[in-house]
Protein backbone atom coordinates (compact mmCIF):
# COMPACT_ATOMS: atom_id res chain seq x y z
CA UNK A 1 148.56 12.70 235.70
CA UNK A 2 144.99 12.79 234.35
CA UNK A 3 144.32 14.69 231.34
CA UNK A 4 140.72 14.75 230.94
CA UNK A 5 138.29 14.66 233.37
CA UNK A 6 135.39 13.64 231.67
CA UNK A 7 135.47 12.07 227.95
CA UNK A 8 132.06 11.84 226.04
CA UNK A 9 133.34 9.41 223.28
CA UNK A 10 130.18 9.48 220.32
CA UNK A 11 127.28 8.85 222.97
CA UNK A 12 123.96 8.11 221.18
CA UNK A 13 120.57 7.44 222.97
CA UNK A 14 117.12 7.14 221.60
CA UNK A 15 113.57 6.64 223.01
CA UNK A 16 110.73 4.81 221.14
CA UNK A 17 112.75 6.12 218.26
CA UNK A 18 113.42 9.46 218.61
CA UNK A 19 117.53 10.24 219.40
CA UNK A 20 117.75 12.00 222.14
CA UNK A 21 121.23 12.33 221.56
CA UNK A 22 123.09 11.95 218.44
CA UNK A 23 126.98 10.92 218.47
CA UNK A 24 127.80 13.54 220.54
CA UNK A 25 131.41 13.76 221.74
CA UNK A 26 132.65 16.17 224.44
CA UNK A 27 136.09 16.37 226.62
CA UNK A 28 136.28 17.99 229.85
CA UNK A 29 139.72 18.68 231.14
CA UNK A 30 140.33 19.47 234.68
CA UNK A 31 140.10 22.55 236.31
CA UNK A 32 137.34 24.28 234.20
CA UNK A 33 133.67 25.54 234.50
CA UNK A 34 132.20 23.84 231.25
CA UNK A 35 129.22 24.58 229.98
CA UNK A 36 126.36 22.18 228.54
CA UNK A 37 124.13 24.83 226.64
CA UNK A 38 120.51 24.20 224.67
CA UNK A 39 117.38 24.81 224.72
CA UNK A 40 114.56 22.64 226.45
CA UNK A 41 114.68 19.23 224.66
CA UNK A 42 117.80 19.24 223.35
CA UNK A 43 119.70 16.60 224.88
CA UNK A 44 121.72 17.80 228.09
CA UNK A 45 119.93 16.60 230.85
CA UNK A 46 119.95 12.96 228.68
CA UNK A 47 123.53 13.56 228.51
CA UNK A 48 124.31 14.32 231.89
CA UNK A 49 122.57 11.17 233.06
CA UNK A 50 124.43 8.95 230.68
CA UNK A 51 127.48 10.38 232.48
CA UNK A 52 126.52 9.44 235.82
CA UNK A 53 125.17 6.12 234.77
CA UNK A 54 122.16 6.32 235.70
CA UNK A 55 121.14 5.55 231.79
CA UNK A 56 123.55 3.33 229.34
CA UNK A 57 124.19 4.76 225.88
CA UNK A 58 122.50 2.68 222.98
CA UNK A 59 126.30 3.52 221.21
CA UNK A 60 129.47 4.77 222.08
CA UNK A 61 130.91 5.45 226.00
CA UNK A 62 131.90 7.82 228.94
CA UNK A 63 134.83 7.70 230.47
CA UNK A 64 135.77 9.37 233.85
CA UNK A 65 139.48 10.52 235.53
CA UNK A 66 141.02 8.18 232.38
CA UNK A 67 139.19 5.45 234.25
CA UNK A 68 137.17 2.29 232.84
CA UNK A 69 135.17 2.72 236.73
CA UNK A 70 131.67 3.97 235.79
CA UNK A 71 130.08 7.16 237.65
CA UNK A 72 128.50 4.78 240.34
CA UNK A 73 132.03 3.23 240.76
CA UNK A 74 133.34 6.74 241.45
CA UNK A 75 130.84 8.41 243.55
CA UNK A 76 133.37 9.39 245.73
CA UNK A 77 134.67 12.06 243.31
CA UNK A 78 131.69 13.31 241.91
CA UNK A 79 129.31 15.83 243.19
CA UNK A 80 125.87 16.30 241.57
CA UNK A 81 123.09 17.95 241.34
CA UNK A 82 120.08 16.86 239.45
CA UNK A 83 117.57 18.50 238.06
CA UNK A 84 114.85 17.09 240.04
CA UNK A 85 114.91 17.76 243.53
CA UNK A 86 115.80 14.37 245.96
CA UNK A 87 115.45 15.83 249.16
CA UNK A 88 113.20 14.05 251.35
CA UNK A 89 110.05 16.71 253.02
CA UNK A 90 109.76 15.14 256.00
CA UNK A 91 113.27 14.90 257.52
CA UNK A 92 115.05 18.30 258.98
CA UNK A 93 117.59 20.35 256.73
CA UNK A 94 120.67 19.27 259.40
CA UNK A 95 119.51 15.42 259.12
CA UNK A 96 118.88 15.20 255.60
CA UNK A 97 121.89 16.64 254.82
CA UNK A 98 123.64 14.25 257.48
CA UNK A 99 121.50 11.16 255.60
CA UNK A 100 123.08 11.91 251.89
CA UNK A 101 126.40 12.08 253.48
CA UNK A 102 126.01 8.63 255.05
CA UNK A 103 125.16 7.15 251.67
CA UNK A 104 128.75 8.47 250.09
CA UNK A 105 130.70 6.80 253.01
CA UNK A 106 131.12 10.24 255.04
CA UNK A 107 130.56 9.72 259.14
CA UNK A 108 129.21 11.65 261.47
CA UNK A 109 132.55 13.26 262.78
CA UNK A 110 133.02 14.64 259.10
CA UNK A 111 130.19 15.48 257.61
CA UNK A 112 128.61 17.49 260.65
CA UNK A 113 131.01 20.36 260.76
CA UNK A 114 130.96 20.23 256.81
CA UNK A 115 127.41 20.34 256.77
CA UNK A 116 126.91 23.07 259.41
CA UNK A 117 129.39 25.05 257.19
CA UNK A 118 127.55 24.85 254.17
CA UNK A 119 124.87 25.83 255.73
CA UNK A 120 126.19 28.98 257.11
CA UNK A 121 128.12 29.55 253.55
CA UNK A 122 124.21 29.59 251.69
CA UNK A 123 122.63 31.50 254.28
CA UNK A 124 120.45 28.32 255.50
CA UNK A 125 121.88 28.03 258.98
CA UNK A 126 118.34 29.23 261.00
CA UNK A 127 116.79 26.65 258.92
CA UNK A 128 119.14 23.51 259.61
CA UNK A 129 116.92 22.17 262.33
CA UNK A 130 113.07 22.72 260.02
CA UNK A 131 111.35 20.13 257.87
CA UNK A 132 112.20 20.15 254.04
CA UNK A 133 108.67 20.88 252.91
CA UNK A 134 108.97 24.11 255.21
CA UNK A 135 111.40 25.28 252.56
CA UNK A 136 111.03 27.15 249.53
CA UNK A 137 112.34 26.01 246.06
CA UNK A 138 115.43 28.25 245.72
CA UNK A 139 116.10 27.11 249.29
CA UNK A 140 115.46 23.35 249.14
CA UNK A 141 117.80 23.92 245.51
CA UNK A 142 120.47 24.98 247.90
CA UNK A 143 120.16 22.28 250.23
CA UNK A 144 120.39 19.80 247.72
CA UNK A 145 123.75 21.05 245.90
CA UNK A 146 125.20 21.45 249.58
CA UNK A 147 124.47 17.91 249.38
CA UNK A 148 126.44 17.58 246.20
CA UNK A 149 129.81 19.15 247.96
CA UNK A 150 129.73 17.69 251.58
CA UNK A 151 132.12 15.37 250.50
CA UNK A 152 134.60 17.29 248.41
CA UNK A 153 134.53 16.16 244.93
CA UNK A 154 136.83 16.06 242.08
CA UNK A 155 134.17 16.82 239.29
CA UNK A 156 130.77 18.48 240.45
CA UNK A 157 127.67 17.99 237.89
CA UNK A 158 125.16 20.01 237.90
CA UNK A 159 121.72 20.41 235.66
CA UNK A 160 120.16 23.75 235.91
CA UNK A 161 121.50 24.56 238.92
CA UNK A 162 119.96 28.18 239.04
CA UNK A 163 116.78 26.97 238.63
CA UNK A 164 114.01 28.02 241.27
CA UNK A 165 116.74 31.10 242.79
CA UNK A 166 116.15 35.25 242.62
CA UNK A 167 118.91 36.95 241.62
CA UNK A 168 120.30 37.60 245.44
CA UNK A 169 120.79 33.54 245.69
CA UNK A 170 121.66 33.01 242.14
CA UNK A 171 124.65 35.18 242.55
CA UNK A 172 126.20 33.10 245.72
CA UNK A 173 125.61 30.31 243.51
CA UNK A 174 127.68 31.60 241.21
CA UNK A 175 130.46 32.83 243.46
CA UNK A 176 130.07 29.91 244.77
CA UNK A 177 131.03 27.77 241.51
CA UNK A 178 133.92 30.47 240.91
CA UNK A 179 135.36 29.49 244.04
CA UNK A 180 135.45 25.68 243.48
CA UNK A 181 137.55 26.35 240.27
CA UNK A 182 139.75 28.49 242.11
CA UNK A 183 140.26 25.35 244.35
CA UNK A 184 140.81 23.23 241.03
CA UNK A 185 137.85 21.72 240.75
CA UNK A 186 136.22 21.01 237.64
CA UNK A 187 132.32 21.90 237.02
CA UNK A 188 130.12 20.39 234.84
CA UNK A 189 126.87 22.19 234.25
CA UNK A 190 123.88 22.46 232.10
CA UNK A 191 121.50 25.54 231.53
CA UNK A 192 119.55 27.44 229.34
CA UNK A 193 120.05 30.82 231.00
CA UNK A 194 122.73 31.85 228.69
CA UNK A 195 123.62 35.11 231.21
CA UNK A 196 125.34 32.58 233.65
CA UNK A 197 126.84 30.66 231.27
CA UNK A 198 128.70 33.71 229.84
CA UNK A 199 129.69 34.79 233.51
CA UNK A 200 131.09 31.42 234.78
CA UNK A 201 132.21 28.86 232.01
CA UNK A 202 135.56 28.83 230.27
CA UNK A 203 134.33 26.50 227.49
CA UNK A 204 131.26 26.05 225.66
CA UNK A 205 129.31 22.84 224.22
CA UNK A 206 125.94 24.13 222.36
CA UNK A 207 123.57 21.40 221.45
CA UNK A 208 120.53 21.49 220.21
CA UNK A 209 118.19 18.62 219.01
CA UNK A 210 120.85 16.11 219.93
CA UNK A 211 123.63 17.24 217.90
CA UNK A 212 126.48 19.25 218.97
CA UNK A 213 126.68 22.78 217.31
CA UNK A 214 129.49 24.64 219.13
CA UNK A 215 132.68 22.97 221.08
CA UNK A 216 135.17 25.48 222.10
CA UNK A 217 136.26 28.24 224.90
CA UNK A 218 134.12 30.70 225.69
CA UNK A 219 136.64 33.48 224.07
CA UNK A 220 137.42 31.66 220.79
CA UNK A 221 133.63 31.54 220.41
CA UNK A 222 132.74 35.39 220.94
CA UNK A 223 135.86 36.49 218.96
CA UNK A 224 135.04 34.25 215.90
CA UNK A 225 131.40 36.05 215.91
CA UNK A 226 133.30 39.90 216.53
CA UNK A 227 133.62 42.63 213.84
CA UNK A 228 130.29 41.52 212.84
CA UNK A 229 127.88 42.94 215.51
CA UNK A 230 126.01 45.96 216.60
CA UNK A 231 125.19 46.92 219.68
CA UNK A 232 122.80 50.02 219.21
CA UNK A 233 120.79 52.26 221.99
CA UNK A 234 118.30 54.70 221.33
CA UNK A 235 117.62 57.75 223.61
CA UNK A 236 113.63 58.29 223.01
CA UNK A 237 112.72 58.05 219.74
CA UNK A 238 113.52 55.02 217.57
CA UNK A 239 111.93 56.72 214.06
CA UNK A 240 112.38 54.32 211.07
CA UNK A 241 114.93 51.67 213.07
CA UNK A 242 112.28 48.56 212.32
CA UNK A 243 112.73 49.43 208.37
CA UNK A 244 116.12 49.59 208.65
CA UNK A 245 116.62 46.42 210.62
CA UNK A 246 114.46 44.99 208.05
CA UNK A 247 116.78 45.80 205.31
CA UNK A 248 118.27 42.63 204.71
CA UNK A 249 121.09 44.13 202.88
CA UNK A 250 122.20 45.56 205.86
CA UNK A 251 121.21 43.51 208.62
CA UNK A 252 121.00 39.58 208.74
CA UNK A 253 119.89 39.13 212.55
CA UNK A 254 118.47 41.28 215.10
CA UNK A 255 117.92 40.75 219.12
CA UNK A 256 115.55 43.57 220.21
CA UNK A 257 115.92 43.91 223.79
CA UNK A 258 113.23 46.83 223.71
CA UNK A 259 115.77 50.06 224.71
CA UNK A 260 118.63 49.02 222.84
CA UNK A 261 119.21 45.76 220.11
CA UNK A 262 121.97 43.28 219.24
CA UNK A 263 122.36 43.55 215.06
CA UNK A 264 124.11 41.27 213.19
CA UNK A 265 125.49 42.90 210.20
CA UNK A 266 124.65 41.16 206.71
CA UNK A 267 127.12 39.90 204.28
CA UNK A 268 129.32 42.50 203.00
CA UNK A 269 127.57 45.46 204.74
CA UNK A 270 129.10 48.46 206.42
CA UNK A 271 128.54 49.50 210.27
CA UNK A 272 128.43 53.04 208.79
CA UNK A 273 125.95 52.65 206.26
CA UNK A 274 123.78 51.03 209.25
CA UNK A 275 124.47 53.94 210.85
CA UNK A 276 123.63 56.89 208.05
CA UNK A 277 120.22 54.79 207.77
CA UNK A 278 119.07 54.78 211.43
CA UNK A 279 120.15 58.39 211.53
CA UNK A 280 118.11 59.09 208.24
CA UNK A 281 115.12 57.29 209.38
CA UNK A 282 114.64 59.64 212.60
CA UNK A 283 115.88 57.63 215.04
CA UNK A 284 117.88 58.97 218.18
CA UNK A 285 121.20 56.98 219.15
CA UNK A 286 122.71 57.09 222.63
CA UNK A 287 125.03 54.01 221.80
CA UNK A 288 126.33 52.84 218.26
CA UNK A 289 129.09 50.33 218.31
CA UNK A 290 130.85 47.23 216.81
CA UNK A 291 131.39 44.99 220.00
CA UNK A 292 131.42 41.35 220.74
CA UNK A 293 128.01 39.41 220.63
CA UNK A 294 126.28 38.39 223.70
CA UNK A 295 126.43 34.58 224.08
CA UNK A 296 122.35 34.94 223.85
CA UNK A 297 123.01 36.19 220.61
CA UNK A 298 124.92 33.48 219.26
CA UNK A 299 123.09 31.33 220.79
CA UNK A 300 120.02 32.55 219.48
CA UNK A 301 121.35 32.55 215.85
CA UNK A 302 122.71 29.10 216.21
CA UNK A 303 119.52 27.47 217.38
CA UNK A 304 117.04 30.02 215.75
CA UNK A 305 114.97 32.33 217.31
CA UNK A 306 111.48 30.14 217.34
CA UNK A 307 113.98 27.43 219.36
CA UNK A 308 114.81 29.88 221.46
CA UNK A 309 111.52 31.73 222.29
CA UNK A 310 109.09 28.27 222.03
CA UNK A 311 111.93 26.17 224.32
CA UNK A 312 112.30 28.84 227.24
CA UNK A 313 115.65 30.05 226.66
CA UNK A 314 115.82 32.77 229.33
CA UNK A 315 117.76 35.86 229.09
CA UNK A 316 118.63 39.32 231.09
């Protein structure tokens, strides 16, 4: 019986001598949505094409289903999406599709029905018989990881899968996902939109400049930052709430979302004494309560906020 799907064994890579990737070590058992989180630059996309092979680590190795077979070796199991788009413009939505399911060994007889299905499943079915280029991003992004599933894989990669989708399409991506778990699958993904990875993943790998910060399920990680977070509304005015957050005796990180913030409480401090000062300084509360960070807000503090803000981490 296999017992990991996926082991990142201390995988290093550098370029022109910058590490990419720094002795990072990950293991992906089966049946989960596992999430490869960081901002812009910091390693996943590097990573995620050292486990498909399509670049060797400088040290350490990937191994796949408790196999020595690399990720070329096992195509057949392995869906994936890239993060560059591989569709070819010319060729019709039906025949491309048809084409890339050629090329893993699928015929005709299979993958037609398949493909017509996922079609119909991401709402592309009027467009199966148009050109590519006729497409528009979010569209052409769900072409390409119907691609990745025609042929019913084990373990299904994908690197910012949501990018280029509204919200309508992003969401049946995501059921989408849900429902390969539910079928025992096992999902692979990077992003930086840290609102999807807090709706879909059951375990979390944060990384940022190479190096891995966080390695553990998405609960463990929340409930080892709870009891130490705000979340606070206001209903009009906010009076004296910047002084107070300023108050480093009180508060050691904010996330000001504008009507309401995420506040880290400092060292030793007391919700209620955050409280009595907000209420003292003028400000009008419609929401003041100890609850569970947002992943954005542990990612945030993890990475720091000029990470964050100058790398494009995107958030509700």
């Amino acid at each position: 019986m296999t017992t990991s799907i996926l082991v990142v064994d201390r995988v290093t890579k550098r370029f022109s001598g910058h590490t990419a990737v720094d002795a990072l070590s990950i293991t992906v058992p089966p049946g989960v949505i596992f999430g490869l989180l960081g901002p812009n630059g910091a390693g996943k996309t590097t990573t995620i094409r050292m486990i498909m092979n399509i670049i060797i680590p400088d040290e350490g190795r990937v191994r796949l289903f408790d196999s020595a077979s690399s990720a070329r070796e096992l195509a057949h199991r392995i869906g994936f999406l890239p993060e560059e788009r591989g569709l070819y413009p010319k060729m019709r939505v039906l025949d491309v599709l048809l084409f890339l399911a050629e090329m893993r060994g699928m015929d005709r007889r299979t993958s037609r029905p398949r493909a017509l299905e996922w079609l119909e499943r991401l709402g592309l079915s009027d467009w199966r018989l148009r050109k590519v280029s006729e497409l528009s991003k979010g569209m052409q992004q769900k072409v390409q990881f119907a691609s990745a599933l025609l042929h019913d894989p084990d373990l299904v990669v994908l690197d910012e899968p949501f990018s280029g989708l509204d919200p309508v399409n992003a969401d049946v991506m995501r059921q989408t996902v849900l429902d390969l778990r539910r079928r025992g699958k096992t999902i692979l993904f990077s992003t930086q939109i840290m609102e999807h990875a807090e709706k879909l993943c059951d375990h979390i790998c944060i990384i940022a400049r190479g190096k891995k910060l966080v390695d553990d399920s998405l609960n463990h990680v929340k409930e080892s930052y709870s009891g130490r977070h705000l979340i606070v509304a206001f209903d009009g005015s906010q009076g004296g709430a910047d002084a107070v957050f300023a108050d480093r005796r009180l508060v050691a990180g904010l996330q000001d979302f504008g009507a309401y913030a995420e506040v880290e409480l400092a060292h030793g401090a007391d919700a209620q004494d955050v409280l009595k000062s907000l209420v003292g300084s003028g400000a009008r509360l419609s929401r003041f309560e100890l609850a569970a960070p947002s992943l954005h807000a542990i990612f945030v503090g993890l990475v720091g906020p000029d990470a964050a803000q100058a790398k494009g981490v995107v958030h509700a």
